[in-house]
Protein backbone atom coordinates (compact mmCIF):
# COMPACT_ATOMS: atom_id res chain seq x y z
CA UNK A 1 -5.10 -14.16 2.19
CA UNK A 2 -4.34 -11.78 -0.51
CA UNK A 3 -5.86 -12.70 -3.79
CA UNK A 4 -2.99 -13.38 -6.36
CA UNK A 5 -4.53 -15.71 -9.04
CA UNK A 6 -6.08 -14.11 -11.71
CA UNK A 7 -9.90 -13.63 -12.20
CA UNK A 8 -10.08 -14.16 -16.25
CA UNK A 9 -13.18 -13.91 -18.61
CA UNK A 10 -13.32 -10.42 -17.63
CA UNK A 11 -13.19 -6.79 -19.03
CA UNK A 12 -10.02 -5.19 -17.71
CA UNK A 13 -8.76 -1.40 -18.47
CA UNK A 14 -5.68 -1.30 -21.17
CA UNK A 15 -5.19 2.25 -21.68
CA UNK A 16 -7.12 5.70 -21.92
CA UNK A 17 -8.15 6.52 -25.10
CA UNK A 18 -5.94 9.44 -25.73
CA UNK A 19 -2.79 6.63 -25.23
CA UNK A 20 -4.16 4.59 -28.12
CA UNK A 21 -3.56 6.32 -31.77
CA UNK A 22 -1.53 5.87 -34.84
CA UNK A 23 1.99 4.53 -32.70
CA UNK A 24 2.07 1.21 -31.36
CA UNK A 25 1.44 0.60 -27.41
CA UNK A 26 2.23 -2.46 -25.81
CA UNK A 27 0.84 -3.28 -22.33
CA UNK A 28 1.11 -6.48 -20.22
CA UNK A 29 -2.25 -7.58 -18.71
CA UNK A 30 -2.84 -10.90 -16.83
CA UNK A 31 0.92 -11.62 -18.60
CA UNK A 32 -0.22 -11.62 -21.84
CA UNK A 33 1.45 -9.10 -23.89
CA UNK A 34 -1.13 -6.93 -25.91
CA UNK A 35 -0.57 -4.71 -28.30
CA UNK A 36 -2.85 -1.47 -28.68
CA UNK A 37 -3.08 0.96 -31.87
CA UNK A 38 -5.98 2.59 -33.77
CA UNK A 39 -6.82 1.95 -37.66
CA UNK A 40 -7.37 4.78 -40.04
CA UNK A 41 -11.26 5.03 -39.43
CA UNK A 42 -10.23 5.32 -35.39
CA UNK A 43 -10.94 1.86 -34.11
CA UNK A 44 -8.96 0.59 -31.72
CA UNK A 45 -7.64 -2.62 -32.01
CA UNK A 46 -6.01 -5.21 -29.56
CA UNK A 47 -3.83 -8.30 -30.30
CA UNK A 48 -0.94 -10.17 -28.97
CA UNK A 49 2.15 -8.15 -29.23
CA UNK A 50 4.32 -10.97 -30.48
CA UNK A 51 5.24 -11.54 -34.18
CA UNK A 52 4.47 -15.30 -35.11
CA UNK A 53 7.87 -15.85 -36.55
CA UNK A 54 10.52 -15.12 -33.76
CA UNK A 55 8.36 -13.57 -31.00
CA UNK A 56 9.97 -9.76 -31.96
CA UNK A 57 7.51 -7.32 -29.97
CA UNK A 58 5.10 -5.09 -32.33
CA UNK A 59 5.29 -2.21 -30.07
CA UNK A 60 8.97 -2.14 -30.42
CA UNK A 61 10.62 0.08 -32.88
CA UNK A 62 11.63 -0.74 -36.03
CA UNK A 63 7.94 -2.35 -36.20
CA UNK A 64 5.62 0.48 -37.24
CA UNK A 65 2.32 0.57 -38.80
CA UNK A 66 1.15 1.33 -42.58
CA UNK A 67 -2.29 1.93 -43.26
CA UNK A 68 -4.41 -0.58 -41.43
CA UNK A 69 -1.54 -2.99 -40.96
CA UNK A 70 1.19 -4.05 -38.51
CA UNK A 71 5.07 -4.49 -40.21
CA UNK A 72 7.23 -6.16 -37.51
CA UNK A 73 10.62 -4.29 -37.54
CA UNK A 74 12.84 -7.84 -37.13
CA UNK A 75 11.95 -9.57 -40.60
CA UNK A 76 8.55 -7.65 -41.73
CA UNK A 77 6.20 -10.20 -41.29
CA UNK A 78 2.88 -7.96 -41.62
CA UNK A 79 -0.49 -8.46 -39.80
CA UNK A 80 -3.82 -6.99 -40.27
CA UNK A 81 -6.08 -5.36 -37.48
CA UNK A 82 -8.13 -8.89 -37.68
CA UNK A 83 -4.11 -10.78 -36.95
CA UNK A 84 -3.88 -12.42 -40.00
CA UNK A 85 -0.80 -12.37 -41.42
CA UNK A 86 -0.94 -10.65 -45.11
CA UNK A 87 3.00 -10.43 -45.79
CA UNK A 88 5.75 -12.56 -45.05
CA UNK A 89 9.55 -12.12 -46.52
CA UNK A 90 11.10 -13.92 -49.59
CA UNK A 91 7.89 -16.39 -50.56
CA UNK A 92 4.03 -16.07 -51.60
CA UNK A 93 2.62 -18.45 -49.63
CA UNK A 94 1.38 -17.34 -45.82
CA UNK A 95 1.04 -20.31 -43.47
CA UNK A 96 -2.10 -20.82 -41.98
CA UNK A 97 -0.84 -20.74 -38.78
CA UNK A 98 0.67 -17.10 -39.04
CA UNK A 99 -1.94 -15.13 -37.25
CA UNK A 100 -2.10 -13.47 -34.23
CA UNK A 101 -4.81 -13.67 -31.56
CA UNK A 102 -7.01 -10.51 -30.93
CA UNK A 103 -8.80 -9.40 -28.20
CA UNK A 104 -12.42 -7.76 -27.87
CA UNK A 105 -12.08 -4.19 -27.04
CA UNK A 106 -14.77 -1.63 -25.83
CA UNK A 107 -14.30 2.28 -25.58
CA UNK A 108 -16.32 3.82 -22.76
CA UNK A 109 -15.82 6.48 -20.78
CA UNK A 110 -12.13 7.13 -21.84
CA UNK A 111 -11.57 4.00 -21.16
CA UNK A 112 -10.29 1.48 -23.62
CA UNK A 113 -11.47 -1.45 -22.06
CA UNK A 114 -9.83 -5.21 -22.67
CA UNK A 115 -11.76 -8.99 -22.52
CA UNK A 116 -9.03 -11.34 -21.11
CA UNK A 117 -10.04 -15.17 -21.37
CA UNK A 118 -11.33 -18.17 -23.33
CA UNK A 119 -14.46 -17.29 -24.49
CA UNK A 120 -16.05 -14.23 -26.00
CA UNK A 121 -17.49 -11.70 -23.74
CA UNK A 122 -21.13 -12.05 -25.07
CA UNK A 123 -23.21 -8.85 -23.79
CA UNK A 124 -21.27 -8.75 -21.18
CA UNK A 125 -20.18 -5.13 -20.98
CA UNK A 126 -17.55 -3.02 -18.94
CA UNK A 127 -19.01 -1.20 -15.62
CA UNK A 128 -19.28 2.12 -15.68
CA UNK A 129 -17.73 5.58 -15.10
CA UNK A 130 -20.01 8.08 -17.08
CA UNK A 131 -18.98 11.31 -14.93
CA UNK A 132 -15.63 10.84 -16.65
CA UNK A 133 -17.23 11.89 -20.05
CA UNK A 134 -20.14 13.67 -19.24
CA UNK A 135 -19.98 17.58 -19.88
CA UNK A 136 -21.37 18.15 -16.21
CA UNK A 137 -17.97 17.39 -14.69
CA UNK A 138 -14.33 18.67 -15.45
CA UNK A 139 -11.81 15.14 -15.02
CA UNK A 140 -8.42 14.68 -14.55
CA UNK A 141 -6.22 11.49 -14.77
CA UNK A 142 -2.86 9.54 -15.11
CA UNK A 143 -1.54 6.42 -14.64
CA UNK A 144 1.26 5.08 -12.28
CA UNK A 145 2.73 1.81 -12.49
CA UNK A 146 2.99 -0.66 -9.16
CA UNK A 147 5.30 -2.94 -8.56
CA UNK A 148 3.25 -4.66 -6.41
CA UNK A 149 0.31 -7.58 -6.99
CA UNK A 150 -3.02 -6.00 -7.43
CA UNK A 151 -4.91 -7.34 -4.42
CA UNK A 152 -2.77 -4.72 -2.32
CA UNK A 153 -4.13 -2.53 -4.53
CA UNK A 154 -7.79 -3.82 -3.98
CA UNK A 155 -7.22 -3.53 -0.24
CA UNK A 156 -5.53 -0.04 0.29
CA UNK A 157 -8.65 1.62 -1.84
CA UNK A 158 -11.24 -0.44 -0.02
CA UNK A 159 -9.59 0.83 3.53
CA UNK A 160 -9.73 4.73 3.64
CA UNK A 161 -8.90 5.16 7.23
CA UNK A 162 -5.24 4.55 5.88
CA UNK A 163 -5.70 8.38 4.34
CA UNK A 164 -5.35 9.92 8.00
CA UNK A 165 -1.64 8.08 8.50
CA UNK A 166 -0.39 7.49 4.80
CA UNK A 167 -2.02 10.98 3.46
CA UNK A 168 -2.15 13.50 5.64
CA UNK A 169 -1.60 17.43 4.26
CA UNK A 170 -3.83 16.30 1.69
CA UNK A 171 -6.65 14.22 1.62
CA UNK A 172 -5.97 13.16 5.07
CA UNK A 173 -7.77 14.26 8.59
CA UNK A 174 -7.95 12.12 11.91
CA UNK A 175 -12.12 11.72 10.89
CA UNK A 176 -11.31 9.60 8.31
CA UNK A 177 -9.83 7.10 11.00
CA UNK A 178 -11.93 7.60 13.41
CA UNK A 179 -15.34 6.96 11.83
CA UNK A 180 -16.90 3.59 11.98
CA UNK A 181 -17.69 2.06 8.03
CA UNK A 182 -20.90 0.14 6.58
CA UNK A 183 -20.10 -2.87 4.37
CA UNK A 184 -22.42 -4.35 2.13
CA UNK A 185 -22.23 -6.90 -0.34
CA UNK A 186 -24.46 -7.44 -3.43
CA UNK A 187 -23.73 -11.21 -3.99
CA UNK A 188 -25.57 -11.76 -7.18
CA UNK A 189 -24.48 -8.30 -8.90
CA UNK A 190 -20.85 -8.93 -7.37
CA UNK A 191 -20.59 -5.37 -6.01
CA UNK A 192 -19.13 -4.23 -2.65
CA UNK A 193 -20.09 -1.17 -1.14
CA UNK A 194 -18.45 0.65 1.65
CA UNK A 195 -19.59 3.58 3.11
CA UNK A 196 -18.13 6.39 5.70
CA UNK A 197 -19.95 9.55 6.46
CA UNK A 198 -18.18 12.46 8.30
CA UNK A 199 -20.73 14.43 10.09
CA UNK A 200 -18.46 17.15 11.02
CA UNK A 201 -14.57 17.05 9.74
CA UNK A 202 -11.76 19.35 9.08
CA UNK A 203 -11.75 20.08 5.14
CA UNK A 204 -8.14 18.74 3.90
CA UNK A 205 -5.67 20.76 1.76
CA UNK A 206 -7.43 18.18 -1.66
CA UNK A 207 -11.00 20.16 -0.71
CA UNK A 208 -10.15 23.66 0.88
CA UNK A 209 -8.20 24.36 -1.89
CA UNK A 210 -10.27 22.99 -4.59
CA UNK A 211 -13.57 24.03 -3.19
CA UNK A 212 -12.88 27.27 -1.07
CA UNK A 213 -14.44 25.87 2.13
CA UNK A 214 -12.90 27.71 5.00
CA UNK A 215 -14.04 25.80 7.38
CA UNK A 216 -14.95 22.44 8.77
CA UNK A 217 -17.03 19.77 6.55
CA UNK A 218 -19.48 16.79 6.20
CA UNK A 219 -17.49 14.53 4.02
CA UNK A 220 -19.23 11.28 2.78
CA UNK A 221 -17.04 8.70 1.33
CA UNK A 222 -19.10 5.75 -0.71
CA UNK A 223 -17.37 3.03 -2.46
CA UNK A 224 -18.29 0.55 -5.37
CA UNK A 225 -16.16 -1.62 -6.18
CA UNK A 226 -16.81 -3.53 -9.33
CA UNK A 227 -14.55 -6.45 -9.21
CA UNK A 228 -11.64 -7.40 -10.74
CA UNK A 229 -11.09 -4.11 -12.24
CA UNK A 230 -13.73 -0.95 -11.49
CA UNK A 231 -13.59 1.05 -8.26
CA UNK A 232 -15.69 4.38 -7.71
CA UNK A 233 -15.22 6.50 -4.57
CA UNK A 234 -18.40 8.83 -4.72
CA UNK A 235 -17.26 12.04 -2.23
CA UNK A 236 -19.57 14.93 -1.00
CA UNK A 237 -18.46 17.19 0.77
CA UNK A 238 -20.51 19.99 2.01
CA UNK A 239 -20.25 23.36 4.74
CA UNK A 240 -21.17 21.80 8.50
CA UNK A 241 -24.93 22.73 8.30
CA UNK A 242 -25.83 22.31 4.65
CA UNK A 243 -28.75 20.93 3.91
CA UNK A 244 -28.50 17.12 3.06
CA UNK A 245 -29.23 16.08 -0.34
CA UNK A 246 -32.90 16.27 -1.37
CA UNK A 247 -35.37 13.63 -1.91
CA UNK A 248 -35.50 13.99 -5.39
CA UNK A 249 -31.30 13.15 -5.57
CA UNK A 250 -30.90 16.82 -6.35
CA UNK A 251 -27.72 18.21 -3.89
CA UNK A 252 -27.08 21.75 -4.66
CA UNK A 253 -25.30 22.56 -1.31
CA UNK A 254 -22.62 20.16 -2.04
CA UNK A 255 -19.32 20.05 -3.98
CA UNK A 256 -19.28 16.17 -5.29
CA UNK A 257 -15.94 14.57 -6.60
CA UNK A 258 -15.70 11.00 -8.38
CA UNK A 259 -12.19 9.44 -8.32
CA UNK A 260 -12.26 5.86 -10.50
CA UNK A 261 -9.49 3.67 -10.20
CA UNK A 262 -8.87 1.13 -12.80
CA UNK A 263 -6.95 -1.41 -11.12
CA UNK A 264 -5.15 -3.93 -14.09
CA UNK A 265 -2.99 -6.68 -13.18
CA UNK A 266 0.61 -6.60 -15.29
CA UNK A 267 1.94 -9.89 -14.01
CA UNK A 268 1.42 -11.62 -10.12
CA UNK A 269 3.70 -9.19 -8.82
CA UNK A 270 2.93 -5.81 -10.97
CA UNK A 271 -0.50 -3.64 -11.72
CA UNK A 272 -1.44 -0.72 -13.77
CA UNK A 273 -2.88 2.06 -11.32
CA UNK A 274 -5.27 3.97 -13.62
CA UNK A 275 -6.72 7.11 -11.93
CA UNK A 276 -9.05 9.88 -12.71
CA UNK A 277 -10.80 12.74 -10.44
CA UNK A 278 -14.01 14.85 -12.00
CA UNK A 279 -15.44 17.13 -10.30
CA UNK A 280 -18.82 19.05 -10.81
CA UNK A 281 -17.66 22.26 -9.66
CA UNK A 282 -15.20 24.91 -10.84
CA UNK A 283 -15.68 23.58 -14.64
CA UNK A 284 -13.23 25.80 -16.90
CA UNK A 285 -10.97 26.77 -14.02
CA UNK A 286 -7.47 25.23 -14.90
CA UNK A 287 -5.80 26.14 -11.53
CA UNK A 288 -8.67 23.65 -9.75
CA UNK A 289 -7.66 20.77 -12.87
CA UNK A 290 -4.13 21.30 -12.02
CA UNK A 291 -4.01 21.63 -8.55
CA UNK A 292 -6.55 18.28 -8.27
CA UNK A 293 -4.12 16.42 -10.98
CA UNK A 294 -1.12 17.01 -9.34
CA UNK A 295 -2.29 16.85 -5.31
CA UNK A 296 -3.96 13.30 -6.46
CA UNK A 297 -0.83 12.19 -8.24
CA UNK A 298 0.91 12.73 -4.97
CA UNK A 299 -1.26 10.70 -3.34
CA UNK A 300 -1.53 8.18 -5.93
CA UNK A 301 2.39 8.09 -5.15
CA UNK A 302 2.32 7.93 -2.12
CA UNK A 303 0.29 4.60 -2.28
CA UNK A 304 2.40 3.41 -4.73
CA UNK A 305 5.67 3.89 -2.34
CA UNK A 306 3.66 1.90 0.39
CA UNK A 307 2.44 -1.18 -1.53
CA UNK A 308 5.52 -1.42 -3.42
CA UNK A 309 7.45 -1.28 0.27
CA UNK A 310 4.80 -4.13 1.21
CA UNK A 311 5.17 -6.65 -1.90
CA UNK A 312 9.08 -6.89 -0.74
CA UNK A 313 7.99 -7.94 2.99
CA UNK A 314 5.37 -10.57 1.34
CA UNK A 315 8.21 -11.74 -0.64
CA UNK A 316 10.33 -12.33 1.75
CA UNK A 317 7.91 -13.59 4.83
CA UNK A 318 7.32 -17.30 5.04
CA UNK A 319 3.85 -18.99 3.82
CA UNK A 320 0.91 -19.03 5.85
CA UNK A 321 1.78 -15.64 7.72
CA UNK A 322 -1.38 -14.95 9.38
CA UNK A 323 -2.49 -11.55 9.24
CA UNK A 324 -4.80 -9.67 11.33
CA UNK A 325 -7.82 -8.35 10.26
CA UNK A 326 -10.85 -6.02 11.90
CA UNK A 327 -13.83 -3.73 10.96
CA UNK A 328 -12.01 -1.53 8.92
CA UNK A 329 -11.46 -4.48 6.99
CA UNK A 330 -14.92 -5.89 5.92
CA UNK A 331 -14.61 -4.30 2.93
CA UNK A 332 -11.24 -5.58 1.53
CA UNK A 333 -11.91 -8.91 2.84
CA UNK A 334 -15.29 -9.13 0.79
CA UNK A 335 -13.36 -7.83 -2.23
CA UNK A 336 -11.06 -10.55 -1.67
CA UNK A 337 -13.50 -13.07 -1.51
CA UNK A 338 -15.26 -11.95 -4.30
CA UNK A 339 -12.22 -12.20 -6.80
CA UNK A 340 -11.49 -15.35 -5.10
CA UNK A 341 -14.39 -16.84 -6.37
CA UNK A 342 -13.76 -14.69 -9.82
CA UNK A 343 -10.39 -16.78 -10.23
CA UNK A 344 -11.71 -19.62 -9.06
CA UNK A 345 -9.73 -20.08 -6.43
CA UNK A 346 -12.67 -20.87 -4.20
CA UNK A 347 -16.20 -22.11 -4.34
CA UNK A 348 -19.32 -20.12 -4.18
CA UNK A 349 -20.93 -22.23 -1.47
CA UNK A 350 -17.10 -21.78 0.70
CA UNK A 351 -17.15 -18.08 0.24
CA UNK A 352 -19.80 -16.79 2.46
CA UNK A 353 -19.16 -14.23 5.40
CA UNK A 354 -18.76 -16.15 8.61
């Protein structure tokens, strides 16, 4: 069954750090709504985007910020980046109770990561993305909102062979399909790993174009996914014949894209679809950047038309529909029961592969 509960006490992606400056930006996550904004100095700050008086959202204009402080635009009660209230109209005296809850927030790798739960987050940090920083690769990104719950999500990334049908003419080729997977789990870590390597494969429009490769490929496709929130998809792609990556790690016969996903759940029935593709090749050219951005945004898209289609059938299709699953599965289903355990939905000892 599709996951639809919510794994909480976990780091979830809230925005890119070029979204968050000196305007308010409200985003739902797990239902809560948060409000986003940086202080003077640059910090980024996030708290519940609700005044305390008559619930008027702080992302909505008339509120606005001054200085370090949050003015809501219904009655001006004003808030500090800590959510204490420091104003209120017509009297001197600020009830105790006017403050608004804030959330720990971490910046890393243009991420502006979230902690959503009951307790503090500890040293518990975000996973990471590093190649979307790092001066080695050139990135592009974007966002697209899904009306659809976020397990869909979780399964159509962990499935490529869906690429040959759903994405064909560009990052699609019958290969993908046809090539058996490797699944692993790493139960104490909580990492899923899903493997596909393409000994010899027609390069699709997303590579040819991007890399120049005339002719036919090896295409590796390895997955992490980080659960609730991080998935990686490390791609090589390489001439038929190339050498294979040396023993040291060092690979320079291969082109090698990372596409991250940042999969946040809006509500049980929406997600925010964060995506971002860096590449170590073709650094300063801006036709690659723009052909990548807007070939992946068609494919992001595309997904989004699908899963969207698919959260209307589940709506409508009775309880307990039992669904079909096989090997190109193994990897959504462990996903699945790895946030199942997240949210609690399921104990440890209950969730082992049979």
């Amino acid at each position: 069954m599709i996951v639809t509960e919510f794994a909480r006490n976990q780091w979830y992606v809230a925005a890119y750090g070029h979204e968050v400056g000196r305007r308010q930006l409200g985003r739902t996550i797990l239902n809560e709504p948060i409000l986003l904004w940086r202080t003077e100095d640059g910090r980024a700050v996030a708290m519940a985007d609700r005044c305390v008086h008559r619930r008027f959202p702080l992302s909505e204009s008339p509120s606005h910020l001054v200085g370090d402080r949050v003015v809501c635009g219904y009655h001006g009660f004003t808030y500090g980046p800590d959510g204490v209230c420091v104003a209120v109209p017509a009297q001197q005296r600020i009830p105790r109770t006017a403050r608004l809850r804030t959330y720990p927030v971490v910046e890393q790798d243009s991420f502006v990561w979230v902690w959503i739960g009951d307790r503090e987050p500890g040293d518990t940090l975000p996973p990471r993305a590093p190649w979307l920083v790092s001066p080695d690769y050139a990135t592009v990104c974007g966002m697209e909102p899904l009306n659809a719950r976020y397990g869909l999500l979780v399964d159509n990334l962990l499935d490529l062979s869906h690429e040959t049908y759903l994405h064909g003419g560009y990052i699609g080729t019958p290969e993908v399909a046809e090539t058996p997977i490797t699944t692993e789990v790493d139960e104490d870590a909580g990492i899923v790993y899903v493997s596909r390597h393409m000994d010899d494969a027609a390069c699709p429009p997303f590579y040819a174009e991007s890399t120049g490769i005339k002719g036919r490929i090896t295409r590796w496709q390895d997955i992490e996914y980080h659960p609730p929130c991080l998935y990686l998809l490390h791609s090589r792609i390489a001439p038929v014949g190339s050498p294979p990556p040396a023993a040291d790690g060092t690979d320079s016969h291969a082109f090698h894209v990372e596409v991250v996903y940042a999969i946040t759940p809006s509500t049980e029935n929406s997600t925010y679809d964060f995506w971002a593709v860096a590449r170590d090749f073709a650094l300063d050219d801006e036709k690659v950047s723009d052909f990548l951005r807007d070939s992946n945004r068609t494919v992001v898209l595309q997904d989004v038309a699908a899963l969207n289609t698919l959260e209307e059938v589940i709506a409508r299709e009775p309880d307990r529909y039992q669904e079909l699953s096989v090997n190109i599965d193994t990897g959504g289903l462990a996903a699945r029961r790895l946030l199942a355990r997240m949210a609690g939905d399921v104990p440890a000892s209950q969730t082992a592969v049979r």
